[in-house]
Protein backbone atom coordinates (compact mmCIF):
# COMPACT_ATOMS: atom_id res chain seq x y z
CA UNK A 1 112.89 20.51 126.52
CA UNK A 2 109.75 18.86 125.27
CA UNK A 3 107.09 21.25 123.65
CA UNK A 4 104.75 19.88 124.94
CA UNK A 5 105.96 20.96 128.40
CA UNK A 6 106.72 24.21 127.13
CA UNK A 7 102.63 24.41 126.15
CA UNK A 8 102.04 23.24 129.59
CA UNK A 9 104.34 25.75 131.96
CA UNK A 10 102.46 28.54 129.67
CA UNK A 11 99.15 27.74 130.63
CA UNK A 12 100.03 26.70 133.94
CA UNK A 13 101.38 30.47 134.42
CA UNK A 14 98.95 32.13 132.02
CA UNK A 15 96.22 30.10 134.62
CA UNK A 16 98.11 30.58 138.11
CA UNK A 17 98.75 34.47 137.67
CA UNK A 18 95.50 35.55 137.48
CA UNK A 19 94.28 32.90 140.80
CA UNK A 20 96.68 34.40 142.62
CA UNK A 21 95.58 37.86 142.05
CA UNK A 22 92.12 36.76 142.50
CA UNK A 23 92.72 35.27 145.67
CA UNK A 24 95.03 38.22 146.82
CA UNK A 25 92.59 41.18 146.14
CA UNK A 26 89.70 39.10 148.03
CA UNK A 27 92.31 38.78 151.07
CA UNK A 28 92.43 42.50 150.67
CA UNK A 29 88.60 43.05 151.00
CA UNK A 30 88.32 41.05 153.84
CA UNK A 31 91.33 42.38 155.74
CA UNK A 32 89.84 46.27 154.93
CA UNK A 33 86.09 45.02 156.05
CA UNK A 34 88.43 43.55 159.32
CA UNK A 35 89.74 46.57 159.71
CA UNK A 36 86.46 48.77 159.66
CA UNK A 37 84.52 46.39 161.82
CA UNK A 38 87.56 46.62 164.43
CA UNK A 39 87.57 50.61 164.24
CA UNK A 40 84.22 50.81 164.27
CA UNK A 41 84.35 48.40 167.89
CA UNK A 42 87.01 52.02 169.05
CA UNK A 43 84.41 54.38 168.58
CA UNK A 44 81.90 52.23 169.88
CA UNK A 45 84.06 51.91 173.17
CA UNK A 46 84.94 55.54 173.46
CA UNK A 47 80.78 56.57 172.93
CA UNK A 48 79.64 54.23 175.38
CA UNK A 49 82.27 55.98 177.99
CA UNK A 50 80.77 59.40 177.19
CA UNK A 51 77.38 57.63 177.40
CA UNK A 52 78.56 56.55 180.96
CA UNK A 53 80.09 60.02 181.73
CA UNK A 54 76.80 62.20 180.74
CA UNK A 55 74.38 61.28 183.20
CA UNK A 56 77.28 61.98 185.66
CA UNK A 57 77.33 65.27 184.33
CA UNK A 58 74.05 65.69 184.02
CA UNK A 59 73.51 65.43 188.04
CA UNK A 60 76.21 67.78 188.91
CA UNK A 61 74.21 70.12 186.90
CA UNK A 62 70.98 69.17 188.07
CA UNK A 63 72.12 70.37 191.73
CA UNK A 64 73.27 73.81 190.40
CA UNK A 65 70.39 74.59 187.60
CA UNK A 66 67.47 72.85 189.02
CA UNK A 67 65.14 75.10 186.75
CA UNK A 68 66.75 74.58 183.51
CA UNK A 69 65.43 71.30 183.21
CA UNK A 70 64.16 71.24 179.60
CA UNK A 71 68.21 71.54 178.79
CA UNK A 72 68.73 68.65 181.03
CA UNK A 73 65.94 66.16 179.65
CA UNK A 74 67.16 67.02 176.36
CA UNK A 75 70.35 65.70 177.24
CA UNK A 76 69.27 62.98 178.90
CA UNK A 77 66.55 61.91 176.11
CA UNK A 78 69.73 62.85 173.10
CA UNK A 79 71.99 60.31 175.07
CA UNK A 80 69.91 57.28 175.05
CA UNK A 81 68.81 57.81 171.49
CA UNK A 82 72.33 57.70 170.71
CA UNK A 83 73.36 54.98 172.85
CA UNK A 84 70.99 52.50 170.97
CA UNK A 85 71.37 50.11 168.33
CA UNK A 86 71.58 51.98 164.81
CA UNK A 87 72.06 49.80 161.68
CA UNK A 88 74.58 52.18 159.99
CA UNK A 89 77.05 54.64 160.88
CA UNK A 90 75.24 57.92 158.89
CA UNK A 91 72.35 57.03 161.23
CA UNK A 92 74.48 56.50 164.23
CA UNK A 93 76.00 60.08 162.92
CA UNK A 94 72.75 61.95 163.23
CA UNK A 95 72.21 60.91 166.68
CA UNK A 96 75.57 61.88 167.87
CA UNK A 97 75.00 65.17 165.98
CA UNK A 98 72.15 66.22 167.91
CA UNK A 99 74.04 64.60 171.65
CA UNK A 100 76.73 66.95 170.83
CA UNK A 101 74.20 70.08 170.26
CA UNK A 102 72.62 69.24 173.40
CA UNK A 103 76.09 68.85 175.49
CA UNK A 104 76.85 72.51 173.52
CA UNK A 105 73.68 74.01 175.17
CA UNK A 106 74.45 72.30 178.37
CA UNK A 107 78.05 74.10 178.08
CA UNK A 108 76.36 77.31 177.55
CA UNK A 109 73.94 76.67 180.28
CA UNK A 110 77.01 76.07 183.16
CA UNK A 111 78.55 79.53 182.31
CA UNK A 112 75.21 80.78 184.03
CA UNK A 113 76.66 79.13 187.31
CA UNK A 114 79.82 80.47 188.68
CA UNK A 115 79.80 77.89 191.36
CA UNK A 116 79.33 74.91 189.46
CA UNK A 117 82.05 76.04 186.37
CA UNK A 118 84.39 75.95 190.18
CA UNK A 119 82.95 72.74 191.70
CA UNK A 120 86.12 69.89 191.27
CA UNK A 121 83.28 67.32 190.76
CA UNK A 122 81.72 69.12 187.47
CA UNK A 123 85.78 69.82 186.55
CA UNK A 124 86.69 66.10 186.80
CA UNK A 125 83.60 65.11 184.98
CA UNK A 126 83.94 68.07 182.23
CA UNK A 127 87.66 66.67 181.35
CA UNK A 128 87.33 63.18 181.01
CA UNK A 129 84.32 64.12 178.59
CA UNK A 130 86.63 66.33 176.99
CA UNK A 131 89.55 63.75 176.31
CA UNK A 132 87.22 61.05 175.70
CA UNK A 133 86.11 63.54 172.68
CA UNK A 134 89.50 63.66 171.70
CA UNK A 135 89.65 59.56 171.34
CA UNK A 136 86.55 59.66 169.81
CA UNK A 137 87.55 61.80 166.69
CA UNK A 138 90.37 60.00 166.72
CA UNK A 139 88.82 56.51 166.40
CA UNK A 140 86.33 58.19 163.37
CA UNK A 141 89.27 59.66 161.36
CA UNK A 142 91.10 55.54 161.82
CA UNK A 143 87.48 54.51 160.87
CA UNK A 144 86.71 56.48 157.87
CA UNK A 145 90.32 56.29 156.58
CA UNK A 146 89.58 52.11 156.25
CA UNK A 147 86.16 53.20 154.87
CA UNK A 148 87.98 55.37 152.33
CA UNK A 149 90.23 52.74 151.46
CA UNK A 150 87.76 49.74 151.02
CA UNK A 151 84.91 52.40 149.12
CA UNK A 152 88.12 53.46 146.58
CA UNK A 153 89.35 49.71 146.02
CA UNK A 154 85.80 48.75 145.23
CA UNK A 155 85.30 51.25 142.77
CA UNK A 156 88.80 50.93 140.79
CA UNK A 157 89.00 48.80 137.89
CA UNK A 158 89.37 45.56 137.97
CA UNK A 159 89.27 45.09 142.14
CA UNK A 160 85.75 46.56 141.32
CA UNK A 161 85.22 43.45 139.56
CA UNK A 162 86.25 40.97 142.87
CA UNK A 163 84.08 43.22 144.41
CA UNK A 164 81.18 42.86 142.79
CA UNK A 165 81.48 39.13 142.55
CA UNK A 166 81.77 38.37 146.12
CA UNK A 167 79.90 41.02 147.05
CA UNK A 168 81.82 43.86 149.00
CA UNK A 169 79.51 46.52 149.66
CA UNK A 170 80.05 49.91 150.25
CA UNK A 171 80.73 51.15 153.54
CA UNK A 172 79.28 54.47 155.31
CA UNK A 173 81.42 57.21 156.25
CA UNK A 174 80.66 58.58 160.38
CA UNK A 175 79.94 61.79 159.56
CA UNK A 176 78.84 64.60 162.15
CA UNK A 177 77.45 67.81 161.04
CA UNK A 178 79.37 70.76 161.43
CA UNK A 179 77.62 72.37 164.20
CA UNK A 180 78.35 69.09 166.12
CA UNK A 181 81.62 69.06 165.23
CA UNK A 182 82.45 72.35 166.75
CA UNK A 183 81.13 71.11 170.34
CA UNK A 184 84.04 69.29 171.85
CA UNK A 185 83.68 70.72 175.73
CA UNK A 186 86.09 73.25 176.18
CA UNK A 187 88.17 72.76 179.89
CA UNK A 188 88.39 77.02 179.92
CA UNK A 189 86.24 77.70 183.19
């Protein structure tokens, strides 16, 4: 074989192996940035439904505890502040962290009422909110495990340096406090 061609299939690999990785690692980015865009569009889904299940609540109550209607507008007012537009998920976080106080109080408030903790209504209502919890912190943990794995492949060496050029930022973790955490409605009435 000519040297010359020798020369050439060196460069050609010493050149290709390092596009290739290149070109992999930014498919990786974009697939993980995909991926959290998609699981963020689950949790997004499974909030609005409890968005759409609390005012629903919230009336059932009403009829019951008419006078504990500071509770209730703090609900109501915790909800919609939730519901709206938030630029990043620690933000959206905070919201949800006080909603989930407020549906804690509201809890506390029903075991006041022996016949509303029996009316099939308030039951019906209090499970769905209850599983749709459940899907919830199930669509954060799939949502912060892709934020996990995009935040630790852009700060390992040398993806960190794909990164950087084509500018991968770092994504936010949803995060709820821990008294928040602890409020998933209990179906024990």
């Amino acid at each position: 074989m000519e040297p010359w061609i020798v020369i050439l299939i060196i460069v050609g690999v010493v050149l290709l192996v390092p596009l290739i990785w290149v070109i992999a690692t930014y498919n990786r980015f974009v697939r993980l940035r995909q991926h959290i865009h998609e699981s963020w569009s689950d949790i997004d889904v499974e909030l609005k439904r409890r968005y759409n299940l609390i005012p629903n609540l919230v009336q059932t109550v009403k009829g019951y505890a008419a006078h504990e209607r500071e509770t209730l507008e703090m609900i109501v007012e915790a909800r919609n502040k939730a519901a709206s537009p938030h630029t990043n998920a620690s933000d959206h976080a905070l919201d949800e962290s006080t909603l989930m106080i407020g549906l804690k109080k509201l809890f506390a408030l029903v075991e006041a009422y022996p016949d509303l903790k029996a009316d099939t209504h308030f039951l019906a209502l209090q499970k769905e909110l209850s599983l749709t919890e459940d899907r919830i912190a199930a669509s954060r943990r799939f949502y912060n495990a892709n934020v996990r794995e995009m935040n630790q492949l852009r700060g390992m060496f040398p993806t960190s340096i794909i990164a950087g050029i084509f500018n991968f930022s770092e994504a936010s973790f949803f995060e709820l406090s821990s008294d928040a955490e602890r409020v998933v409605p209990s179906l024990d009435l």
